[in-house]
Protein backbone atom coordinates (compact mmCIF):
# COMPACT_ATOMS: atom_id res chain seq x y z
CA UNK A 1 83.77 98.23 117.80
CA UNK A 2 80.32 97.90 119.31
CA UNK A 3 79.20 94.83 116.96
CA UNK A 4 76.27 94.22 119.39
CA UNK A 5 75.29 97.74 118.17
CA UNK A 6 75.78 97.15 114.60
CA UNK A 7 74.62 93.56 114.25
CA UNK A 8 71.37 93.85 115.66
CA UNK A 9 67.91 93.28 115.51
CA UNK A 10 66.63 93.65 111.63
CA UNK A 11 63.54 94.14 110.89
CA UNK A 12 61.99 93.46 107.33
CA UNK A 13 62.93 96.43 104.95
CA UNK A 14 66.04 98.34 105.24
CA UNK A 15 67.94 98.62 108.86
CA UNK A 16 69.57 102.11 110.16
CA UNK A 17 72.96 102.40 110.98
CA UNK A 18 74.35 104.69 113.22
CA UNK A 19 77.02 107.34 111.97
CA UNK A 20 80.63 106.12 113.02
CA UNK A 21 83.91 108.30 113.07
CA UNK A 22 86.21 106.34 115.53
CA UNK A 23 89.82 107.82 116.62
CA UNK A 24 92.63 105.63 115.55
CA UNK A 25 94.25 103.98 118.25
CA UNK A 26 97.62 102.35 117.38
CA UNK A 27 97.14 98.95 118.50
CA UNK A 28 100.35 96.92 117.76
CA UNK A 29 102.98 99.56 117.03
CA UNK A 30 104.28 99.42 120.61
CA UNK A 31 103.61 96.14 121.32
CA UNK A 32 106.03 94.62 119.52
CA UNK A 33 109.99 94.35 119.98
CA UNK A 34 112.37 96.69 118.15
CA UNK A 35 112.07 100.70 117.22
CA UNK A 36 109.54 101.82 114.84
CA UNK A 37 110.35 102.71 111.53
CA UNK A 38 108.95 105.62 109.63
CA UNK A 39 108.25 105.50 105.91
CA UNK A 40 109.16 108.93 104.65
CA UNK A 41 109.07 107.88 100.91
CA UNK A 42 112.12 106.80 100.29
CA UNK A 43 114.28 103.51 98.97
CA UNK A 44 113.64 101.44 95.68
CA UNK A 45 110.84 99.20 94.66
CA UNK A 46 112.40 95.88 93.13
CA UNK A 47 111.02 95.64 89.52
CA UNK A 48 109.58 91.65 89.25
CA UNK A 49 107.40 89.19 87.64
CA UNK A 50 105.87 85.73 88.83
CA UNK A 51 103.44 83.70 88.35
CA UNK A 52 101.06 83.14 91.05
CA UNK A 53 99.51 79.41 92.27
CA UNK A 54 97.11 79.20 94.47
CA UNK A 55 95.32 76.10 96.49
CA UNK A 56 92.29 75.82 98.05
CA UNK A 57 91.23 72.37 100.20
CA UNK A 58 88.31 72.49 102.42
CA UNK A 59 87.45 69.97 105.44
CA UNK A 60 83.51 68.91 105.36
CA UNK A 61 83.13 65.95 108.43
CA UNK A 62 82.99 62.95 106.36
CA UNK A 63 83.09 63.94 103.12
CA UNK A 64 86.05 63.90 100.33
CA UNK A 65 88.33 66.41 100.53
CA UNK A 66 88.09 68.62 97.50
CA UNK A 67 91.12 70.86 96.48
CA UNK A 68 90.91 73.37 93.41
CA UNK A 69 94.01 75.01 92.19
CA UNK A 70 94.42 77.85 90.06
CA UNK A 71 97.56 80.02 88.33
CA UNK A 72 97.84 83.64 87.66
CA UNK A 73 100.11 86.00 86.85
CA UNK A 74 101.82 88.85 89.19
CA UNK A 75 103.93 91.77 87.81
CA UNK A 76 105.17 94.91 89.40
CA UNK A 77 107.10 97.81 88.46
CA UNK A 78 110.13 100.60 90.09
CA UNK A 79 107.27 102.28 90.80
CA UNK A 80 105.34 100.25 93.15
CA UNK A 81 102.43 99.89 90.58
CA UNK A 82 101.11 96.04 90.41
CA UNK A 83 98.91 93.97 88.19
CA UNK A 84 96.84 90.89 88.89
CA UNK A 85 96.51 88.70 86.15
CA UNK A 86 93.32 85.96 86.97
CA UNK A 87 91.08 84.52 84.04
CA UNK A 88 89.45 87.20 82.64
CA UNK A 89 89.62 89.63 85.88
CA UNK A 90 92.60 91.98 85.71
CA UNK A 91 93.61 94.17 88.91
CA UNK A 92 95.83 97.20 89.02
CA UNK A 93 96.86 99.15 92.01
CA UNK A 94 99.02 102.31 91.56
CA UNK A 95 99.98 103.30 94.92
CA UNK A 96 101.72 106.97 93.42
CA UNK A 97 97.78 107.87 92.85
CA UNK A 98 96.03 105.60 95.74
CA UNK A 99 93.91 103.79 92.57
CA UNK A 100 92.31 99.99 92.30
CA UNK A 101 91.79 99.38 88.72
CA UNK A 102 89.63 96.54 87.88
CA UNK A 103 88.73 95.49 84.43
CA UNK A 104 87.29 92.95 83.20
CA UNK A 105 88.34 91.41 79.87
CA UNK A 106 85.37 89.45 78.60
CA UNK A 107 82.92 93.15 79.08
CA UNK A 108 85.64 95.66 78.37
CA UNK A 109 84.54 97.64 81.21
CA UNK A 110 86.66 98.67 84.29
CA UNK A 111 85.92 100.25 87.96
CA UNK A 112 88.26 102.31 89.59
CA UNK A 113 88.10 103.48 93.62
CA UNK A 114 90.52 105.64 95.05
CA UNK A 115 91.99 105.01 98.66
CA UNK A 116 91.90 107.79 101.28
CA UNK A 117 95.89 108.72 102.58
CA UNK A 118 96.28 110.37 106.06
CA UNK A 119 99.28 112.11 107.03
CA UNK A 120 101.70 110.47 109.73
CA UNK A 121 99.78 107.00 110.04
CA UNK A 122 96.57 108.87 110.61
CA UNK A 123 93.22 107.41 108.57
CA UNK A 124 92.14 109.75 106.42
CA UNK A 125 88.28 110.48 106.53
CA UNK A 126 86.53 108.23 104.29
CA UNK A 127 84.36 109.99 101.47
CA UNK A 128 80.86 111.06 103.48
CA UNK A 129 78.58 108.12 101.94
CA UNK A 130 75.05 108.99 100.76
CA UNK A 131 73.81 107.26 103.89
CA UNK A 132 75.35 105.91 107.33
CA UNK A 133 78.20 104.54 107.35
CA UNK A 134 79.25 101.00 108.79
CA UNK A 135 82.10 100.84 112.15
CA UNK A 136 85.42 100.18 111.66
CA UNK A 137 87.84 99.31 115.12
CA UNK A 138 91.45 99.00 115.27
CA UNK A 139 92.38 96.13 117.80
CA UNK A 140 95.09 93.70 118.16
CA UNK A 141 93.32 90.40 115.95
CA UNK A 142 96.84 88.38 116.04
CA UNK A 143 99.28 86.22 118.27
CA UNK A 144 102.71 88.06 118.50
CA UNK A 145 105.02 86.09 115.69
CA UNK A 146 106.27 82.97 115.75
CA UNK A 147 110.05 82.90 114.04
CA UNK A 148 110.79 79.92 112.14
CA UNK A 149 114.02 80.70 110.37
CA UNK A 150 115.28 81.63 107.25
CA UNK A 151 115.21 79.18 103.65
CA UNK A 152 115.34 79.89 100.40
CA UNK A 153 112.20 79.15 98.61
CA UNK A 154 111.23 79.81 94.94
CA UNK A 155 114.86 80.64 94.05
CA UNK A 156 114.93 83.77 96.91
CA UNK A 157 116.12 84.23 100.41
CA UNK A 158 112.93 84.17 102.41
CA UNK A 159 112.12 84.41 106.66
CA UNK A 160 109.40 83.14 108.14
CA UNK A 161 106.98 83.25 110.50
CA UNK A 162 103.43 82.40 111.82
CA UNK A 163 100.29 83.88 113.65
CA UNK A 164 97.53 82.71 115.14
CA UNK A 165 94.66 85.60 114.17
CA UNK A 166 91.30 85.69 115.78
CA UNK A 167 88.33 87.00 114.06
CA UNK A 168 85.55 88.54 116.12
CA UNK A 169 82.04 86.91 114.96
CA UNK A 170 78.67 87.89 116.10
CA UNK A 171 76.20 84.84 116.16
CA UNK A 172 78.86 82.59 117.01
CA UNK A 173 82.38 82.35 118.86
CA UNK A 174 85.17 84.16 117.17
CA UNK A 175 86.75 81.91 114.82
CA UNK A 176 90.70 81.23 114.97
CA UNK A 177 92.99 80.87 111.92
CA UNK A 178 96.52 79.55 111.69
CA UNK A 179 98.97 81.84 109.45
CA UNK A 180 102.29 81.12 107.97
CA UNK A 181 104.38 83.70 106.13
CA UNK A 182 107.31 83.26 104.26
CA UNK A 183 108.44 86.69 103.11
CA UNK A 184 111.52 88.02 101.17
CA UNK A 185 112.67 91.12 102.61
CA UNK A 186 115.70 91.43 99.60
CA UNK A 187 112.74 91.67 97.11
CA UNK A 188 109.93 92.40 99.33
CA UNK A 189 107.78 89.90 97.80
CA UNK A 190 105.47 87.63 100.74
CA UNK A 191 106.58 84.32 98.94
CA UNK A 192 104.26 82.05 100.78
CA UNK A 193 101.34 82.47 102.80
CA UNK A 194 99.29 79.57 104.01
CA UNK A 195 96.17 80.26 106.11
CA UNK A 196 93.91 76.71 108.06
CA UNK A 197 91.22 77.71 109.84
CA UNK A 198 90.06 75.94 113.04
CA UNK A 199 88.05 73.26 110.56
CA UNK A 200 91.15 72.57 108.83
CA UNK A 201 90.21 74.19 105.55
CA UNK A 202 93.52 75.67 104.17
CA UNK A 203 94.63 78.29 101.59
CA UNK A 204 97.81 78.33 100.09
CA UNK A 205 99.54 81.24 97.87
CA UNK A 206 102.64 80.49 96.46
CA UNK A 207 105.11 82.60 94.12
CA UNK A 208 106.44 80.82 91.34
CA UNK A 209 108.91 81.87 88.47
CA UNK A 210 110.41 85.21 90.28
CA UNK A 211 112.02 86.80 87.68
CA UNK A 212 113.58 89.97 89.04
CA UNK A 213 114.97 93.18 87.87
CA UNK A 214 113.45 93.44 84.49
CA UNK A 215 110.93 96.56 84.00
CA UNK A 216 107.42 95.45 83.16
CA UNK A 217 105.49 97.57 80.07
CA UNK A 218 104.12 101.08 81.00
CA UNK A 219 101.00 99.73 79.31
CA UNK A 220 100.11 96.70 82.34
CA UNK A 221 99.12 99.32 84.48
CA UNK A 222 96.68 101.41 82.41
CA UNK A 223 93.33 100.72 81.35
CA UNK A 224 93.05 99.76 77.56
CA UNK A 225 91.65 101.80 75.46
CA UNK A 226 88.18 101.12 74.11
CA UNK A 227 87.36 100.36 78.01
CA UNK A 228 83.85 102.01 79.23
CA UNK A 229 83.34 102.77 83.33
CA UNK A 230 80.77 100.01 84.69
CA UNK A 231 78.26 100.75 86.81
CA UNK A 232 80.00 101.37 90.62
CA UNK A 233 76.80 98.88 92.01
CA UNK A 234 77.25 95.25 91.41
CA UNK A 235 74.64 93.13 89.67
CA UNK A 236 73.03 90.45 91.96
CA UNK A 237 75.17 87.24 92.09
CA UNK A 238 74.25 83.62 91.28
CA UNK A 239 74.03 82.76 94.99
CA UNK A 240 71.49 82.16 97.86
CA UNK A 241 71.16 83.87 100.87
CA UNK A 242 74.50 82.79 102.22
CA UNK A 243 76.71 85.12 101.09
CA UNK A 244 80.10 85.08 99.54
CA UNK A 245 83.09 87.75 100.29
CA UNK A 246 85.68 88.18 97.27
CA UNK A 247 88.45 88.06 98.02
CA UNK A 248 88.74 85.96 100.98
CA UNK A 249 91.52 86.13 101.72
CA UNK A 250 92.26 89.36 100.64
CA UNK A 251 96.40 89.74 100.48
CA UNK A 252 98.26 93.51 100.49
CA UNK A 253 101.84 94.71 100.54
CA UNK A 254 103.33 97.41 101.18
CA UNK A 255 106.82 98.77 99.84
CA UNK A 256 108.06 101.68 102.57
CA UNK A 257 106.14 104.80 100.32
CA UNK A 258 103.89 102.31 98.10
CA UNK A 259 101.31 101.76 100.25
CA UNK A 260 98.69 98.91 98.93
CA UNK A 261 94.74 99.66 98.90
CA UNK A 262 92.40 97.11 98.07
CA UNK A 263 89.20 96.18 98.29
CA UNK A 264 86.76 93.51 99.05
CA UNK A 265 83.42 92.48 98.33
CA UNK A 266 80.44 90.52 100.15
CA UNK A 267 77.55 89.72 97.92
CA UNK A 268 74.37 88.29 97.82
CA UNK A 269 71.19 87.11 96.17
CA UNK A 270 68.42 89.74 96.12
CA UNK A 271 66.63 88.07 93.27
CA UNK A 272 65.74 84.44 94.49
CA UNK A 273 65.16 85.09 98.20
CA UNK A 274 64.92 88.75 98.52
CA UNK A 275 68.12 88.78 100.39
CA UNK A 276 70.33 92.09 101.25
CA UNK A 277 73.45 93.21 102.75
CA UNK A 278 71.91 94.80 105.59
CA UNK A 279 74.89 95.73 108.17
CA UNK A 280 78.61 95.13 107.83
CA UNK A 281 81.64 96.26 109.73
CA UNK A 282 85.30 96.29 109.83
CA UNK A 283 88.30 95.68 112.38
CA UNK A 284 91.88 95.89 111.54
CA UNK A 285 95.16 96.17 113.52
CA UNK A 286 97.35 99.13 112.52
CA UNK A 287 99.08 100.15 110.56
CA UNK A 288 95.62 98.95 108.65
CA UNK A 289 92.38 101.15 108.37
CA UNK A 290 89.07 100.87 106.30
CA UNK A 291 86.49 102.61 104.53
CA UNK A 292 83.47 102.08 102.79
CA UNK A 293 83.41 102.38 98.98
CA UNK A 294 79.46 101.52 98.43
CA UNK A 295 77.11 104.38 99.35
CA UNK A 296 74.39 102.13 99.94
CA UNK A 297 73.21 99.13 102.51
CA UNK A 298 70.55 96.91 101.40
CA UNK A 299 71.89 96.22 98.11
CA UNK A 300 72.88 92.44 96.94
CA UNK A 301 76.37 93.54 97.68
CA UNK A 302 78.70 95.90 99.49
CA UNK A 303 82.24 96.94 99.42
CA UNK A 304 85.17 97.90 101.46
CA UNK A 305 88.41 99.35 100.72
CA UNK A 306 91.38 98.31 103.16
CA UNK A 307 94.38 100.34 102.84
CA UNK A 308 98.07 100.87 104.81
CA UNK A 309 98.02 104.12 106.01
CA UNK A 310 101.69 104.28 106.51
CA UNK A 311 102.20 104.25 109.79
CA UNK A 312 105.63 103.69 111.06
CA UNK A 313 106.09 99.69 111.94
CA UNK A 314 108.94 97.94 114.67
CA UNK A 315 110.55 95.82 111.95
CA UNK A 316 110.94 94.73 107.97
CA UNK A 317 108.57 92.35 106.88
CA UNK A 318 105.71 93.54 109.27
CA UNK A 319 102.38 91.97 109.53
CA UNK A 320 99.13 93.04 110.43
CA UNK A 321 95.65 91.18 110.16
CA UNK A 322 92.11 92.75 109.47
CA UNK A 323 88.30 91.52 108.95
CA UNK A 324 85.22 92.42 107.43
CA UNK A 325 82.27 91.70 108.51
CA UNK A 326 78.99 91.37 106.36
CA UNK A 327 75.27 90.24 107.35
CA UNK A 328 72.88 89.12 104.76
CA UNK A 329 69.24 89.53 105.38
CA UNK A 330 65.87 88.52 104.11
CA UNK A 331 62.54 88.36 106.00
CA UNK A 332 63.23 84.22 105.67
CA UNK A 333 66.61 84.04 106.60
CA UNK A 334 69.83 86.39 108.00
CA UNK A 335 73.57 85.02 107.38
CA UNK A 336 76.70 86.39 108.90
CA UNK A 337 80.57 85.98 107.61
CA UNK A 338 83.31 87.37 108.59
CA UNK A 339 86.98 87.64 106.07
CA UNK A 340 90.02 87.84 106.80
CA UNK A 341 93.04 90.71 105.47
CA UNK A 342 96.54 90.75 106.14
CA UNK A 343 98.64 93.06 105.04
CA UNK A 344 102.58 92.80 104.75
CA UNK A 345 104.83 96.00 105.18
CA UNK A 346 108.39 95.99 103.51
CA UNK A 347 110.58 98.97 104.88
């Protein structure tokens, strides 16, 4: 990806993008020991439930270190279809129809995107947006695995392993991350997943409760009825000019044929401070791809979907790393961030 391209010079108003339709290149899927395996839509989704804790601590210089924990709830069903439970924010992904369902409780109003499938690991074309589009490069982001062992954790066999990911950055040096994954092939669940960066902030996701076998309700994975569409652009958020991506981290998996799509937000204010997203980007390692799901740049937000395009991988339990990148702008002031995606695959 030519990020010295994309993330250039802005000038005040809205900033051109050149039009972008790179080749896949599959970065990873022969670098790796052991054959490649297909996923020709076959084998058995474990039916589960669990609740989900998460931790986050971050690592100011000289200040108290401030940790905020929250719970959710987790569910999936024999057919691959999952649903988020978090406050008031519900998300359902249906992998048989390539939808993201997100509703939110408190409105009774949902959004619903649709991922793009290519045949034989190939991206599919992203939908032509209203105006350019951002880049998206496939590279290798991630140290080759680290194996340490096999435990039992949360009441199921798990393996793990860790990663040392680099994400690309423009206005500063690429910033390195520290991954640890405990995943349960038997169940295909990724147990654990703990993620410091080079400051020492860490996240922690943790399945609780696994309760396996039992067949959640038909009715968790449809929207309610009553339920009107909301508007597809986002309302400015209650931030300044430094932006915010949600969710960061953002977390998929993969069962052989139910491939996970997802997507993932960076927002800003354009009320306060005038500010914009004004250029963003995307790089993933395969079998990962991206596309755009806003039409628009220079709006107080913009979103990507990241999806598996099932791809064949070397191994069970497979994991590959992605980024998006988003740049904030205002005649005052221009912010960059940069996420970070993984994505598990379960044969």
């Amino acid at each position: 990806m030519h990020r010295r391209r994309v993330f250039t010079a802005l000038a005040t108003g809205m900033v051109g993008l050149l039009l972008v339709v790179p080749g896949q290149t599959a970065v990873g899927s022969d670098e790796r020991a052991g054959e490649d395996r297909g996923r020709t839509g076959h084998g058995e989704v474990v039916p589960l439930s669990a609740v989900e804790l998460i931790s986050r601590s971050d690592a100011e210089p000289g200040a108290r270190q401030e940790t905020t924990r929250e719970e959710n709830h987790y569910y999936r069903d024999s057919q691959g279809r999952t649903r988020y439970e978090s406050g008031s924010t519900v998300t359902i992904v249906d992998p048989v129809a390539g939808t993201t369902v997100h509703l939110d409780e408190e409105r009774r109003e949902f959004t619903r995107t649709t991922a793009p499938r290519g045949g034989s690991g190939e991206p599919a074309a992203a939908p032509e947006p209203a105006v350019t589009a951002p880049d998206v490069e496939q590279r290798q982001l991630s140290s080759e695995p680290r194996d340490l062992g096999t435990r039992r954790m949360s009441g199921v066999p798990v393996e793990g392993s860790s990663y040392t990911v680099t994400i690309p950055r423009e206005t500063a040096p690429p910033a390195t991350q520290e991954v640890t994954v405990w995943l349960s092939s038997v169940i295909g669940l990724d147990v654990r997943t703990q993620i410091v960066d080079e400051t020492g902030a860490e996240y922690t996701r943790t399945y609780t409760d696994i309760e396996v076998g039992v067949e959640p309700s038909a009715d968790l994975f449809t929207v309610p009825s009553g339920y009107r569409e909301a508007d597809p652009v986002m309302a400015a958020q209650d931030t300044t000019c430094p932006l915010d991506i949600s969710p960061d981290p953002l977390l998929l998996v993969s069962y052989g044929w139910a491939l996970d799509a997802r997507s993932q937000t960076g927002y800003t204010d354009a009320v306060n401070r005038g500010c914009v997203i004004a250029n963003t980007a995307a790089v993933v390692e395969y079998p990962l791809w991206a596309a755009p799901v806003s039409p628009y740049l220079g709006l107080p937000s913009f979103e990507w979907l990241f999806y598996d395009t099932g791809g064949p991988v070397p191994y069970d339990g497979y994991v590959a790393f992605g980024s998006a990148g988003f740049l904030a702008y205002s005649p005052e002031d221009t912010t960059e961030k940069w996420s970070l995606v993984v994505l598990y695959v379960f044969v």
